[in-house]
C-alpha atoms as a PDB file:
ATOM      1  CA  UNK A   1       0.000   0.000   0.000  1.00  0.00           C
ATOM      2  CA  UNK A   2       2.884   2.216   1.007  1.00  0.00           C
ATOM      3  CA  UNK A   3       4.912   3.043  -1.996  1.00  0.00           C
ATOM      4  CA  UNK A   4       8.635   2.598  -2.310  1.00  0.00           C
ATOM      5  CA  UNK A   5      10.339   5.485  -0.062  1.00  0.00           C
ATOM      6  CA  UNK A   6       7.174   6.589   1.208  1.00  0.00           C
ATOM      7  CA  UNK A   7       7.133   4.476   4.687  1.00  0.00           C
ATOM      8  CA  UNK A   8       5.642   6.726   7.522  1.00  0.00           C
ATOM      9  CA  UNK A   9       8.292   7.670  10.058  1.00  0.00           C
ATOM     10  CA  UNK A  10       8.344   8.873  13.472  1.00  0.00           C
ATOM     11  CA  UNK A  11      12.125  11.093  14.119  1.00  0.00           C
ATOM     12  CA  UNK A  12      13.572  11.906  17.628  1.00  0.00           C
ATOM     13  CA  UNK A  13      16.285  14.168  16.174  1.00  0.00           C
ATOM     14  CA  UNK A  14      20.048  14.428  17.441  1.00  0.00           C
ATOM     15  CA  UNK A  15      20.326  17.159  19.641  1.00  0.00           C
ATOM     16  CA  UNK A  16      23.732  18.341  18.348  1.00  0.00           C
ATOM     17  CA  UNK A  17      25.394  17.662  15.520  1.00  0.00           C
ATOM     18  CA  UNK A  18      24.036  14.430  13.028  1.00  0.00           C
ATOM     19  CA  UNK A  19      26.501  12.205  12.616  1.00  0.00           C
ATOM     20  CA  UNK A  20      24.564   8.754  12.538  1.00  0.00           C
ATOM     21  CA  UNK A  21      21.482   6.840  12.399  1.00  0.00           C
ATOM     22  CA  UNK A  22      19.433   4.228  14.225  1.00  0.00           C
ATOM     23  CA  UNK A  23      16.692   2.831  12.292  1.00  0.00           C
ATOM     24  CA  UNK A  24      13.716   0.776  14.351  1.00  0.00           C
ATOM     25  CA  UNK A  25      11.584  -1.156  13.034  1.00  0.00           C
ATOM     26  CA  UNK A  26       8.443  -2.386  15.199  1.00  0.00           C
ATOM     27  CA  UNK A  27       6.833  -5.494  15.972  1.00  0.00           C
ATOM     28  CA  UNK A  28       3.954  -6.942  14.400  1.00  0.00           C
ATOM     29  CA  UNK A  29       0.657  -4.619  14.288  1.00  0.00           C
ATOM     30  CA  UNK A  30       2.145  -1.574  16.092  1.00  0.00           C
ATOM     31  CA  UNK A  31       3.630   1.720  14.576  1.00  0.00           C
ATOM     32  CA  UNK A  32       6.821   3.640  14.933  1.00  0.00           C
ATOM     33  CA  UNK A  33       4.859   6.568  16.634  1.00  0.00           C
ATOM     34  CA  UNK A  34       3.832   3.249  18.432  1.00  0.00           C
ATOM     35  CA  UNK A  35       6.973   1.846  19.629  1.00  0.00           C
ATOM     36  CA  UNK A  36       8.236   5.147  20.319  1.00  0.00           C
ATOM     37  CA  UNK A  37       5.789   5.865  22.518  1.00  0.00           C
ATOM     38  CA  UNK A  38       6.734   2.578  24.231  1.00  0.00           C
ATOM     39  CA  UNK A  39      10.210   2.815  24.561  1.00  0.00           C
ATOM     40  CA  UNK A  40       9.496   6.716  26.079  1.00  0.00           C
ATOM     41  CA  UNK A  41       6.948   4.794  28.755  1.00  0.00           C
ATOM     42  CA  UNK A  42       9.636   2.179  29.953  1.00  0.00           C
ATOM     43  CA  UNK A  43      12.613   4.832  30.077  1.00  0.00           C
ATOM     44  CA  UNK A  44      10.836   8.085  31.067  1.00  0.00           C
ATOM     45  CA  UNK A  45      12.526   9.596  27.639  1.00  0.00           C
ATOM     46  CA  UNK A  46      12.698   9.317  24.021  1.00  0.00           C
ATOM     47  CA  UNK A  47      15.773   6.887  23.233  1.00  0.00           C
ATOM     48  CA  UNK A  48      17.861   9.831  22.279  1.00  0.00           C
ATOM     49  CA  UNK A  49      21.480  11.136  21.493  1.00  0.00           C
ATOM     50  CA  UNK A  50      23.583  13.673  21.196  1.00  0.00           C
ATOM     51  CA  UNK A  51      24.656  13.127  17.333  1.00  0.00           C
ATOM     52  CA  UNK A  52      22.651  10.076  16.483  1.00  0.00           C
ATOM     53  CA  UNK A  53      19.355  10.420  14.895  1.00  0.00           C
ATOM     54  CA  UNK A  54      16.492   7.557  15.626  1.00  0.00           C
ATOM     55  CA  UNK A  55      14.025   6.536  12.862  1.00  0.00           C
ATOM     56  CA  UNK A  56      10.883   4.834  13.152  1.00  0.00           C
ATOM     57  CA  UNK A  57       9.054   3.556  10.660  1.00  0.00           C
ATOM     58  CA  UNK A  58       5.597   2.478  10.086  1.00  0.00           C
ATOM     59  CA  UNK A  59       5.396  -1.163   8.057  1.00  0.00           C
ATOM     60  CA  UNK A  60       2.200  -0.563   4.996  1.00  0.00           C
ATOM     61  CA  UNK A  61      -0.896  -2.388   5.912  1.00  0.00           C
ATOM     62  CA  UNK A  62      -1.085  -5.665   4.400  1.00  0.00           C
ATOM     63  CA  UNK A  63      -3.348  -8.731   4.994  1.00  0.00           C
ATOM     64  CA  UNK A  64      -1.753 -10.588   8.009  1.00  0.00           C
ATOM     65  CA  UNK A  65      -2.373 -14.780   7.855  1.00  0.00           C
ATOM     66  CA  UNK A  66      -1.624 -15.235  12.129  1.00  0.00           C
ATOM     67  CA  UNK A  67      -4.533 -13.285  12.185  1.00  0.00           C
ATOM     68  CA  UNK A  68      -6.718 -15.071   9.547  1.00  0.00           C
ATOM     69  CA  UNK A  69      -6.191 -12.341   6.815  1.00  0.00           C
ATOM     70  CA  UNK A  70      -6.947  -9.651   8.516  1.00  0.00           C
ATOM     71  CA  UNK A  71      -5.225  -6.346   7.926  1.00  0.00           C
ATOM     72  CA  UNK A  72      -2.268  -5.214   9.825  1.00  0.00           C
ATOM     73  CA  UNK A  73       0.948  -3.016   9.854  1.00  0.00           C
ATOM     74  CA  UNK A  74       3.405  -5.758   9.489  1.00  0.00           C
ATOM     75  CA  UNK A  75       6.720  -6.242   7.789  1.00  0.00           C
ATOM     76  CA  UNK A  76       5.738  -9.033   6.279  1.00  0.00           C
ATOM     77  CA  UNK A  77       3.469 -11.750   6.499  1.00  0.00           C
ATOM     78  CA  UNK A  78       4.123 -14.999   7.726  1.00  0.00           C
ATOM     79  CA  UNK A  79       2.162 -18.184   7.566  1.00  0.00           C
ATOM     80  CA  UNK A  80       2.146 -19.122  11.647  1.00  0.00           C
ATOM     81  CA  UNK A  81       4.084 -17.448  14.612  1.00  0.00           C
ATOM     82  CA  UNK A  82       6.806 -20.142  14.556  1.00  0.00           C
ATOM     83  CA  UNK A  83      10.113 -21.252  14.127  1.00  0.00           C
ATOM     84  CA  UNK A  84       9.685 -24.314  11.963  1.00  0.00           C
ATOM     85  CA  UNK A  85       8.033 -23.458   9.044  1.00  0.00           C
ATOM     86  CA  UNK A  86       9.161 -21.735   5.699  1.00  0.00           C
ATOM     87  CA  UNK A  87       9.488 -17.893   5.579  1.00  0.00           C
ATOM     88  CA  UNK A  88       6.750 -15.668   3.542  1.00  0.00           C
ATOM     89  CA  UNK A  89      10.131 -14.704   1.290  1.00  0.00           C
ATOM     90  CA  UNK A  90       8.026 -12.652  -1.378  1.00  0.00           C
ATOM     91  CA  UNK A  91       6.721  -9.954   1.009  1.00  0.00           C
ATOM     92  CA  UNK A  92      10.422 -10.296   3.160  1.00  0.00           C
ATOM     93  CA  UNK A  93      11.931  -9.326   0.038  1.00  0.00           C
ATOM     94  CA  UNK A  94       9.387  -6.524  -1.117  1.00  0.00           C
ATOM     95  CA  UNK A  95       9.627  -4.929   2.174  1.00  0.00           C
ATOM     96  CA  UNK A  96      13.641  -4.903   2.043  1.00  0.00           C
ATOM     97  CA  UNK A  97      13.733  -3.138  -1.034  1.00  0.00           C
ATOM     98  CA  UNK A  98      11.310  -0.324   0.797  1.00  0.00           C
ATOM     99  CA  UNK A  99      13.265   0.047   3.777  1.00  0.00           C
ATOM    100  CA  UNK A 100      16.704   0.336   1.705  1.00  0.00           C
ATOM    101  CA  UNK A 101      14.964   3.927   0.476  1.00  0.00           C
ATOM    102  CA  UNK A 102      15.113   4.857   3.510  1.00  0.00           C
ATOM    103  CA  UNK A 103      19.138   3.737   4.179  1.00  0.00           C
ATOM    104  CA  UNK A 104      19.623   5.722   0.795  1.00  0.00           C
ATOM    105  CA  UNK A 105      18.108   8.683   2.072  1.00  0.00           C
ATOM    106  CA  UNK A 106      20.382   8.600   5.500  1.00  0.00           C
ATOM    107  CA  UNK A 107      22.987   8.374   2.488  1.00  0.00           C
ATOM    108  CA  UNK A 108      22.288  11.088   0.521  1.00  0.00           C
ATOM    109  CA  UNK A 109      22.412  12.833   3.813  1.00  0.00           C
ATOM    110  CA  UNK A 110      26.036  12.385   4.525  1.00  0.00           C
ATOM    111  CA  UNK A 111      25.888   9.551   6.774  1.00  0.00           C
ATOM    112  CA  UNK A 112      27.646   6.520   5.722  1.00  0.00           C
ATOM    113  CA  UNK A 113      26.619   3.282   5.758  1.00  0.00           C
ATOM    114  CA  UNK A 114      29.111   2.105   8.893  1.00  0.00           C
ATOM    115  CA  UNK A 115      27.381   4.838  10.640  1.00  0.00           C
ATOM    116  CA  UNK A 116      23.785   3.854  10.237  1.00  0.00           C
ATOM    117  CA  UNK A 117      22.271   0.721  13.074  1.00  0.00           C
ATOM    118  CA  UNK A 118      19.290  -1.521  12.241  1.00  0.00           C
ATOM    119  CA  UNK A 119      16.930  -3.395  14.710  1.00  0.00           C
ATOM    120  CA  UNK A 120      13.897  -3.711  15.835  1.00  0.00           C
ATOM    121  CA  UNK A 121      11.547  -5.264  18.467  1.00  0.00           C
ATOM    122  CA  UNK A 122      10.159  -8.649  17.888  1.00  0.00           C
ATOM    123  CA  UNK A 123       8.647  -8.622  14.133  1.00  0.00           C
ATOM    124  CA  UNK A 124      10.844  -5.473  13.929  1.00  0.00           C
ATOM    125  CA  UNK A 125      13.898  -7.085  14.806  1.00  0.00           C
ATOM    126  CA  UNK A 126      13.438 -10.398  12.143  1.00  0.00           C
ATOM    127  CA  UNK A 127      12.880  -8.340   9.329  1.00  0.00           C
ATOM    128  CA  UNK A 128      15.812  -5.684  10.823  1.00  0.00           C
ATOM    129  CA  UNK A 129      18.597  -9.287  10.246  1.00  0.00           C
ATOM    130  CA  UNK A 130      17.154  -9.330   6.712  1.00  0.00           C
ATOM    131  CA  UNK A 131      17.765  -6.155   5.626  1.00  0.00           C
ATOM    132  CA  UNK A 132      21.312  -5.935   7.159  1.00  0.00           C
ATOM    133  CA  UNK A 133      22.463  -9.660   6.591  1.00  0.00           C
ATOM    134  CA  UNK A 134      21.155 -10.367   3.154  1.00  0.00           C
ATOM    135  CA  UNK A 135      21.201  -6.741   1.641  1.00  0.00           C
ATOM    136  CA  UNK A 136      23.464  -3.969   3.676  1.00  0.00           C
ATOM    137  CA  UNK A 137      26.668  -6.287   5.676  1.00  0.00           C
ATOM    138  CA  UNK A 138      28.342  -2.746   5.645  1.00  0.00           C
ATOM    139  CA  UNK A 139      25.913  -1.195   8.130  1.00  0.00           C
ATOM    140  CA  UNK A 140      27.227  -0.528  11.915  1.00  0.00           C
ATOM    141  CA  UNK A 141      25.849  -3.445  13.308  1.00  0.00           C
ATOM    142  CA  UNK A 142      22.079  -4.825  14.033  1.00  0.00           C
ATOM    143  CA  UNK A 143      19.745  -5.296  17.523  1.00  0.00           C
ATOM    144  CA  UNK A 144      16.894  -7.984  17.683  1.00  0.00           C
ATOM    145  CA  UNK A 145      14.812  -7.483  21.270  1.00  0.00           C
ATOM    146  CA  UNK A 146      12.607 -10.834  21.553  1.00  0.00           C
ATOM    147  CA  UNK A 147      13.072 -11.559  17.803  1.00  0.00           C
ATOM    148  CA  UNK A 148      13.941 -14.899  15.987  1.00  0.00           C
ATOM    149  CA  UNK A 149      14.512 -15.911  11.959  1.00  0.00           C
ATOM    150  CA  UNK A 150      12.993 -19.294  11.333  1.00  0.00           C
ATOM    151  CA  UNK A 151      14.860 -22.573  10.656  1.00  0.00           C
ATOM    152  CA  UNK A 152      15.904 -22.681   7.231  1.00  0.00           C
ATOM    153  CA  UNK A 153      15.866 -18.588   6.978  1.00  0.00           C
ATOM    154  CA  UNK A 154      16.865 -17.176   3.811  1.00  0.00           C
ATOM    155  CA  UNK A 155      19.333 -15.097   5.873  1.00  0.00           C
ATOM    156  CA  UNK A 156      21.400 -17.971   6.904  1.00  0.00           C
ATOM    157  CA  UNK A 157      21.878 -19.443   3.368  1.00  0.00           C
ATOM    158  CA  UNK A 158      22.500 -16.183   2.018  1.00  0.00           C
ATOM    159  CA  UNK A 159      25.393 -16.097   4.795  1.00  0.00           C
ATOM    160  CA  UNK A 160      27.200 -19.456   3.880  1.00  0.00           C
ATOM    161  CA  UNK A 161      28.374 -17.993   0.683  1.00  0.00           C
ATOM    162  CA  UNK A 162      29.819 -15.076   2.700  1.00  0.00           C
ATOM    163  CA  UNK A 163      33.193 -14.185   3.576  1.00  0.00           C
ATOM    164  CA  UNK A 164      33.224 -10.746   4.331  1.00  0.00           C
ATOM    165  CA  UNK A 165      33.618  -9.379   7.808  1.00  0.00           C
ATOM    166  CA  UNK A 166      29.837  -8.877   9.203  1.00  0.00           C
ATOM    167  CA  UNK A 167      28.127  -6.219  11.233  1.00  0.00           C
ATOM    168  CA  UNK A 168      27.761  -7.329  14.972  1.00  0.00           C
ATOM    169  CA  UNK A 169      24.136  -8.413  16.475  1.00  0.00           C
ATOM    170  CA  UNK A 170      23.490  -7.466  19.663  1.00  0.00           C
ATOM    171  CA  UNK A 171      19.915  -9.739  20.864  1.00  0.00           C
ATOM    172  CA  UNK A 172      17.650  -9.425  23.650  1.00  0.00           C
ATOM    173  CA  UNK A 173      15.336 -11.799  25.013  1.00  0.00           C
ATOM    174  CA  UNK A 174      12.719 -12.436  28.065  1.00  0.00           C
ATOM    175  CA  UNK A 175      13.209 -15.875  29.650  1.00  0.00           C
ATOM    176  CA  UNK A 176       9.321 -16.235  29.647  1.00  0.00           C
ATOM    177  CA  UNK A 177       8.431 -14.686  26.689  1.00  0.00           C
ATOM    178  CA  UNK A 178       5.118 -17.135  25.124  1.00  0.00           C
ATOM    179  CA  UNK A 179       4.930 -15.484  21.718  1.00  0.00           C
ATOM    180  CA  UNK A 180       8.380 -16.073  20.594  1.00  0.00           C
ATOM    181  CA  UNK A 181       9.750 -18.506  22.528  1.00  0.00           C
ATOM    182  CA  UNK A 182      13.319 -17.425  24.337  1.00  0.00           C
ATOM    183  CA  UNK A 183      14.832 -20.645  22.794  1.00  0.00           C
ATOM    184  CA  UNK A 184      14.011 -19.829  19.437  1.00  0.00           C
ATOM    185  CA  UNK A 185      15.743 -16.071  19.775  1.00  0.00           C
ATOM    186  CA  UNK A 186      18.417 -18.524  21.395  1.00  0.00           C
ATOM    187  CA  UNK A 187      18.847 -20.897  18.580  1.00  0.00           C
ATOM    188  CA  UNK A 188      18.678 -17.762  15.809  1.00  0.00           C
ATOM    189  CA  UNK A 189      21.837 -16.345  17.840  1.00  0.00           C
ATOM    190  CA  UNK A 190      23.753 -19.594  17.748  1.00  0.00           C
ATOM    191  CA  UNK A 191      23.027 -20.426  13.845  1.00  0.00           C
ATOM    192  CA  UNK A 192      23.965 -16.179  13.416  1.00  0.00           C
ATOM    193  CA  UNK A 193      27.224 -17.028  15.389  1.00  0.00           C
ATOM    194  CA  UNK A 194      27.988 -19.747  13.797  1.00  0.00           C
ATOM    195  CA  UNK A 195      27.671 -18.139  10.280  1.00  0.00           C
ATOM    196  CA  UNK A 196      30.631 -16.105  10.953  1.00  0.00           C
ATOM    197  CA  UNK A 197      28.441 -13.033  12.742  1.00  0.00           C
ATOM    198  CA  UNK A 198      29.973 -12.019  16.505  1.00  0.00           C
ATOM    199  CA  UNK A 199      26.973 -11.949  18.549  1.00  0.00           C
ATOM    200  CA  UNK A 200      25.864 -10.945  22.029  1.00  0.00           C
ATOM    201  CA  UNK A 201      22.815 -12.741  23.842  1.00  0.00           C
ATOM    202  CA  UNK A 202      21.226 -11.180  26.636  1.00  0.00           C
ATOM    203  CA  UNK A 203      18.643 -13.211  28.263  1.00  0.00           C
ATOM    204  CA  UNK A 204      16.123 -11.188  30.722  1.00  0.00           C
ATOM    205  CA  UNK A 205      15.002 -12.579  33.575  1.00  0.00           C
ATOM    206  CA  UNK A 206      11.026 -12.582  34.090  1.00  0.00           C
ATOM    207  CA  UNK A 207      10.110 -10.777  30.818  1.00  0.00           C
ATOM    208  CA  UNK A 208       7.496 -11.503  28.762  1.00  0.00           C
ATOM    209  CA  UNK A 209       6.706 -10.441  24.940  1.00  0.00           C
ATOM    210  CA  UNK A 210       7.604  -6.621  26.122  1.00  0.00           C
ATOM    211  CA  UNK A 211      10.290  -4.293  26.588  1.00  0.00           C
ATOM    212  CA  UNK A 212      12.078  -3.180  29.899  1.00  0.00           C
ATOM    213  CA  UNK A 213      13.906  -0.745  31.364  1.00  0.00           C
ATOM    214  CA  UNK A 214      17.086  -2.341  31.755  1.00  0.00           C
ATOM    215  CA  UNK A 215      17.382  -4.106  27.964  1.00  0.00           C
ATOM    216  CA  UNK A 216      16.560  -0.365  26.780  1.00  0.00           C
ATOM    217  CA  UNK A 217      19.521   0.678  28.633  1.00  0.00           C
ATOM    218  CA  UNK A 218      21.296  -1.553  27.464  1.00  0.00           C
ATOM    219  CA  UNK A 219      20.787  -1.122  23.993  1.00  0.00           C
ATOM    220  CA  UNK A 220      21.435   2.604  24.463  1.00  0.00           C
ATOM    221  CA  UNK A 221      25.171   1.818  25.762  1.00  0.00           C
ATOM    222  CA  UNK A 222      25.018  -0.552  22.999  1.00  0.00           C
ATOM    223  CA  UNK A 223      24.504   1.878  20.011  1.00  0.00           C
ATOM    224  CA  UNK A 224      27.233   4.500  21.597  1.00  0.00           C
ATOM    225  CA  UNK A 225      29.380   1.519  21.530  1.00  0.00           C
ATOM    226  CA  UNK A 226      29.076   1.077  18.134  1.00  0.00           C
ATOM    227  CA  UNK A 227      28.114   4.724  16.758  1.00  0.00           C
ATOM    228  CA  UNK A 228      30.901   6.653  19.225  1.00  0.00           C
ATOM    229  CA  UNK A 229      30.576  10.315  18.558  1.00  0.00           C
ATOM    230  CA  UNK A 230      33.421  10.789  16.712  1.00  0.00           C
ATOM    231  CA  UNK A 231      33.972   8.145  14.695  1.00  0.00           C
ATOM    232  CA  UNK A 232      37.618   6.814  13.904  1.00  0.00           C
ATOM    233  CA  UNK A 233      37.442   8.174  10.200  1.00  0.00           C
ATOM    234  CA  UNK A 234      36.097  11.474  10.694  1.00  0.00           C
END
């Protein structure tokens, strides 16, 4: 429904200088203005930086089979919520070729590619490893919070023919989570690490399919880590 480069976008601008970009991408059904909203709820403030802006888009609304066809702002649809069952590649690969507008336009603003994060909670975070580890291995690195790719995911064939040096994946995942099961997000970080991709797995005690204050912190130190204000080139 959305056209190519015309994705809705929530934007907590850098409050100094722009220097680089996070781009997150929410979970199934929910907006950017959505997960925004969120992630201000569970930290008291916007996820915000001094020179890093934060994008979040909306996914179009497309007919959703989990929910028997019924219309939703997803990434892409998906034929059950599991682990073990083949991917819905045709809208995956639609939906990559949207979101890359919107690394082009971070571009074509001056920020280069090893400056620019991908991730995503849940939905967000599954279609975030696509983007980066089948289409753009020169971004900064890429965050999955309770997210998973399925068995025989396209993105870990595509990585068996690779042998260039790959952007790190920092994961986050609630011990009791019941919509995406910890071990899956468990099992998708062991395949990723084992595909050449260094990794980091935190699990969170107690935490269902939701976000908390300390993974959001975490994250945060997370993306300074890997977008530092200066960076080494500059």
């Amino acid at each position: 429904m959305a056209g190519r480069g015309a994705l809705h976008r929530s934007v907590v601008a850098p409050a100094g200088r722009h220097s680089a970009s996070v781009i997150f991408l929410h979970g199934s059904g929910d907006t950017g203005q959505g997960v925004r909203a969120w992630i201000n709820q569970v930290l008291n403030q916007d996820l915000s930086f001094q020179h890093i802006k934060v994008i979040y888009p909306t996914a179009p609304i497309r007919p959703y089979t989990p929910m028997r066809g019924s219309l939703s702002t997803v990434w892409f649809d998906r034929y059950k919520i599991s682990n073990d069952c083949p991917e819905h590649i045709e809208t995956i690969d639609s939906m990559c070729q949207e979101l890359t507008s919107l690394i082009d336009d971070e571009v074509k603003n001056g920020i280069r590619k090893n400056r620019i994060l991908l991730g995503g909670f849940s939905m967000g975070g599954g279609m975030a490893m696509h983007l980066a580890y089948r289409y753009h291995q020169d971004v900064a690195g890429v965050f999955a919070l309770s997210s998973f790719l399925n068995k025989n995911s396209a993105v870990y064939q595509a990585l068996m023919k690779n042998e260039r040096e790959l952007p790190e994946l920092f994961q986050c995942h609630g011990t009791v989570d019941e919509l995406v099961l910890h071990s899956w997000g468990e099992e998708t970080n062991r395949m990723l690490k084992s595909l050449g991709i260094p990794t980091t797995f935190v699990s969170i005690p107690h935490l269902y399919h939701e976000l908390n204050k300390s993974e959001l912190e975490k994250l945060q130190a997370w993306i300074l880590k890997k977008l530092p204000e200066k960076s080494n080139d500059e």
